[in-house]
C-alpha atoms as a PDB file:
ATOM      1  CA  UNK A   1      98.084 129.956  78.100  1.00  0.00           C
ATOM      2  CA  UNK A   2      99.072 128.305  75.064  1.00  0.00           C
ATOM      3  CA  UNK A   3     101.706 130.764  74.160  1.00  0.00           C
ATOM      4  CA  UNK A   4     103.460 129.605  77.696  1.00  0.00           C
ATOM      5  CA  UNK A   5     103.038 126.303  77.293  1.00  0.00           C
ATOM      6  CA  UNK A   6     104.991 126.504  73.977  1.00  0.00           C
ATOM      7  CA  UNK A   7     107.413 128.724  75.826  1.00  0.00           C
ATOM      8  CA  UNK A   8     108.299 125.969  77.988  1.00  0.00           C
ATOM      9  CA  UNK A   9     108.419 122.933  75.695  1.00  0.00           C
ATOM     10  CA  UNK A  10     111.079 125.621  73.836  1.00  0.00           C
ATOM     11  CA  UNK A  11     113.305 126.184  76.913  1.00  0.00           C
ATOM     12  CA  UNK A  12     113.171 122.311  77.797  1.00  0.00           C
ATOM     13  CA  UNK A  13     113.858 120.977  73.922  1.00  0.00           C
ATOM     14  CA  UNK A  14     117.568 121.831  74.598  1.00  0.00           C
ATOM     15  CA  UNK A  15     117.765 119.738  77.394  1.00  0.00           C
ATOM     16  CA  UNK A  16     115.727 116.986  76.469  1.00  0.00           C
ATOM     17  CA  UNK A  17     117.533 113.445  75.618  1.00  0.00           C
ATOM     18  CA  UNK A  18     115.809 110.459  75.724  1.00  0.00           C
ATOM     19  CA  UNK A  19     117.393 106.999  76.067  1.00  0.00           C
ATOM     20  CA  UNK A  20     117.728 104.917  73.001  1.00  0.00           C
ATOM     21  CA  UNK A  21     116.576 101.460  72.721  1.00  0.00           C
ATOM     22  CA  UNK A  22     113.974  99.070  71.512  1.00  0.00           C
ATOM     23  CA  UNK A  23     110.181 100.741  71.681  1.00  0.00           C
ATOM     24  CA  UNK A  24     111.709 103.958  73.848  1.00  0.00           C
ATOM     25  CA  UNK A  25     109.588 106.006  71.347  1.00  0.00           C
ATOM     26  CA  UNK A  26     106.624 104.546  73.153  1.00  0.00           C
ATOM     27  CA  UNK A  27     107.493 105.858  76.285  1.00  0.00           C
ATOM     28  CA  UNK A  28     106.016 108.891  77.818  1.00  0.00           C
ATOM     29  CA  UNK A  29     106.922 110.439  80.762  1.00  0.00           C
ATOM     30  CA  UNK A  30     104.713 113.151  82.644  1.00  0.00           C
ATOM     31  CA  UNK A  31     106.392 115.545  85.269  1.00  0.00           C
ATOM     32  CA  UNK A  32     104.581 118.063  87.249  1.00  0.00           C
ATOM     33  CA  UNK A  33     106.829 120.670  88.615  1.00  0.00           C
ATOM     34  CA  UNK A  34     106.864 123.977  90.805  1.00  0.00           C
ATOM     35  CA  UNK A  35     108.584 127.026  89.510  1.00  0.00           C
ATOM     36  CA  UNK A  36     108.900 130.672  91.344  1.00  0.00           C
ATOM     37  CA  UNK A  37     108.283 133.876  89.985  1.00  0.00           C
ATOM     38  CA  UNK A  38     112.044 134.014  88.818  1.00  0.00           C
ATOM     39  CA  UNK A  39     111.447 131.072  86.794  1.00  0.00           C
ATOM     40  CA  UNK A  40     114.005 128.737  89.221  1.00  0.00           C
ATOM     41  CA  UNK A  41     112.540 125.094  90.135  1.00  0.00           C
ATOM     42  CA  UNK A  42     110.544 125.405  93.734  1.00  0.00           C
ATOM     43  CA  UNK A  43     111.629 121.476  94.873  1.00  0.00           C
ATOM     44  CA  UNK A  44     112.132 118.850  92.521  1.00  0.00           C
ATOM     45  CA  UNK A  45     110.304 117.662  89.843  1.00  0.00           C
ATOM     46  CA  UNK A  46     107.569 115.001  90.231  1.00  0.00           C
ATOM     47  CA  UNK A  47     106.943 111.783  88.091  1.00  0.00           C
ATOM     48  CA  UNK A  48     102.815 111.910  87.362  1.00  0.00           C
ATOM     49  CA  UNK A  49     102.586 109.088  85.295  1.00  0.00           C
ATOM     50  CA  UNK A  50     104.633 106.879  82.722  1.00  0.00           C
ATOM     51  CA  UNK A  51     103.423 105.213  80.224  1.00  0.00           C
ATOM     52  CA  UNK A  52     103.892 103.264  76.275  1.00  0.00           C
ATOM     53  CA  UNK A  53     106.038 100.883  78.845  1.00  0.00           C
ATOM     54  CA  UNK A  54     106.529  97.090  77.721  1.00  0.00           C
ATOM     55  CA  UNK A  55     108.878  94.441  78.152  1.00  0.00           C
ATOM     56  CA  UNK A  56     111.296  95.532  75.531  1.00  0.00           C
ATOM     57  CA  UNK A  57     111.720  98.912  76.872  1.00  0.00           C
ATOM     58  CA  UNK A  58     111.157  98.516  80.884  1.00  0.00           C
ATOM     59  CA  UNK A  59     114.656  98.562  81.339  1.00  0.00           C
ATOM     60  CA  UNK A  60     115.103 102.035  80.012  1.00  0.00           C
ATOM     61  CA  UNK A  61     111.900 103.643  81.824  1.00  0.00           C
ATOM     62  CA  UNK A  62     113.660 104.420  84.860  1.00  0.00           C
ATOM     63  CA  UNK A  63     116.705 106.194  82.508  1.00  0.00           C
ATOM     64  CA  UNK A  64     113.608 107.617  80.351  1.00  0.00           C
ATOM     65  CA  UNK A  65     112.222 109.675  83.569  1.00  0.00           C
ATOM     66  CA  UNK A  66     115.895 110.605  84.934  1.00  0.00           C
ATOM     67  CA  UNK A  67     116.396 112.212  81.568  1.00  0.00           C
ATOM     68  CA  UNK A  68     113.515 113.891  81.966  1.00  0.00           C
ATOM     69  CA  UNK A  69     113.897 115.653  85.495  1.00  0.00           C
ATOM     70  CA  UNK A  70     117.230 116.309  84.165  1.00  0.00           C
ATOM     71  CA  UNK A  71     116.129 118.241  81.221  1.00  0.00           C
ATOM     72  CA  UNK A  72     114.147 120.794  83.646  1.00  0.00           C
ATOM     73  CA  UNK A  73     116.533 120.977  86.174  1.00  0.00           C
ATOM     74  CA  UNK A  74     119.025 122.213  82.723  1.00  0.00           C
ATOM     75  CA  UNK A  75     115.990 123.934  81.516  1.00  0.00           C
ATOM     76  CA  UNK A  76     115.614 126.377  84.777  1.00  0.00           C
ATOM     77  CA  UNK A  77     115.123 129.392  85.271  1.00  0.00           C
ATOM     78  CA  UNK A  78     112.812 129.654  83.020  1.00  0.00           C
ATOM     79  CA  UNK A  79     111.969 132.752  80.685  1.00  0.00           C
ATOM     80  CA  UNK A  80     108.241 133.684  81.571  1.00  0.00           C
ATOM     81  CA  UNK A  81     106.322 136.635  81.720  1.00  0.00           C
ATOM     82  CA  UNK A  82     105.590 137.365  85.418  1.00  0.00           C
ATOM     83  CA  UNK A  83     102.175 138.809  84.885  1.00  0.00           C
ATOM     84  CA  UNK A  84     101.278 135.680  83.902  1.00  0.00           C
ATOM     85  CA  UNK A  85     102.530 133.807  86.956  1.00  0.00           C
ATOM     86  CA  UNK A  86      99.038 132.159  88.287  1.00  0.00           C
ATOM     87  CA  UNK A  87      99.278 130.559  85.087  1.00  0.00           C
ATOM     88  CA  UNK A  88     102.782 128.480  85.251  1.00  0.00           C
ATOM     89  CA  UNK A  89     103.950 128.592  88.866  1.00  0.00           C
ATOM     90  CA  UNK A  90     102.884 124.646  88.457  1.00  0.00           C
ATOM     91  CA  UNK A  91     103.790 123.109  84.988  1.00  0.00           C
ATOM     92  CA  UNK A  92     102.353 119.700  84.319  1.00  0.00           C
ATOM     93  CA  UNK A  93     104.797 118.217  81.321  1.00  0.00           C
ATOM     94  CA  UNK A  94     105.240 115.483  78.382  1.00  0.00           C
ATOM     95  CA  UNK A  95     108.559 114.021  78.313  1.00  0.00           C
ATOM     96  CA  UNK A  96     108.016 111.764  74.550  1.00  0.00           C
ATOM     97  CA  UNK A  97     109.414 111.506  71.395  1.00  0.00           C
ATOM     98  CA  UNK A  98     108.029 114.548  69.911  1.00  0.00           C
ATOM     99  CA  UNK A  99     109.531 117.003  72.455  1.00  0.00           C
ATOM    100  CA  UNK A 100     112.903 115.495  70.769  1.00  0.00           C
ATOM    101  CA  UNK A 101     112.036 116.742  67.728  1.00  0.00           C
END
């Protein structure tokens, strides 16, 4: 399980390009999306929760989470070992600083 969840955060690094501004490193976004056994999206990705957002940054939150659903929309189809499909047909994602890196 761990081994695919760092397969994924590899295949959406790429992709991944947060927003500049003042205090976006605090944000994080958190998308929960459906994939099929190929490894395409299944319907589009879906904000869980945001968070780290303030005055200073609220004006790039909404950018922060487009970014995001744009970097697994890039990201797809994704490379997975089918066996394993039970275990990432739903991915529940960070979208921060540290995937950036």
């Amino acid at each position: 399980q761990a081994s695919i969840a760092q397969a994924i955060i590899r295949q959406l690094r790429p992709h991944w390009q947060p927003p500049s501004g003042v205090d976006v490193d605090q944000l994080v976004t958190v998308l929960r999306f459906r994939l099929n056994r190929d490894g395409s999206l299944a319907g589009t990705p879906e904000l869980v929760r945001q968070t780290g957002i303030n005055d200073a940054n609220r004006a790039q939150a909404e950018r922060h989470r487009e970014q995001a659903v744009r970097a697994v929309r890039l990201a797809a189809p994704f490379d997975l070992p089918e066996e394993f499909y039970s275990g990432w047909s739903v991915v529940t994602s960070n979208f921060d600083n540290r995937l950036a890196q």
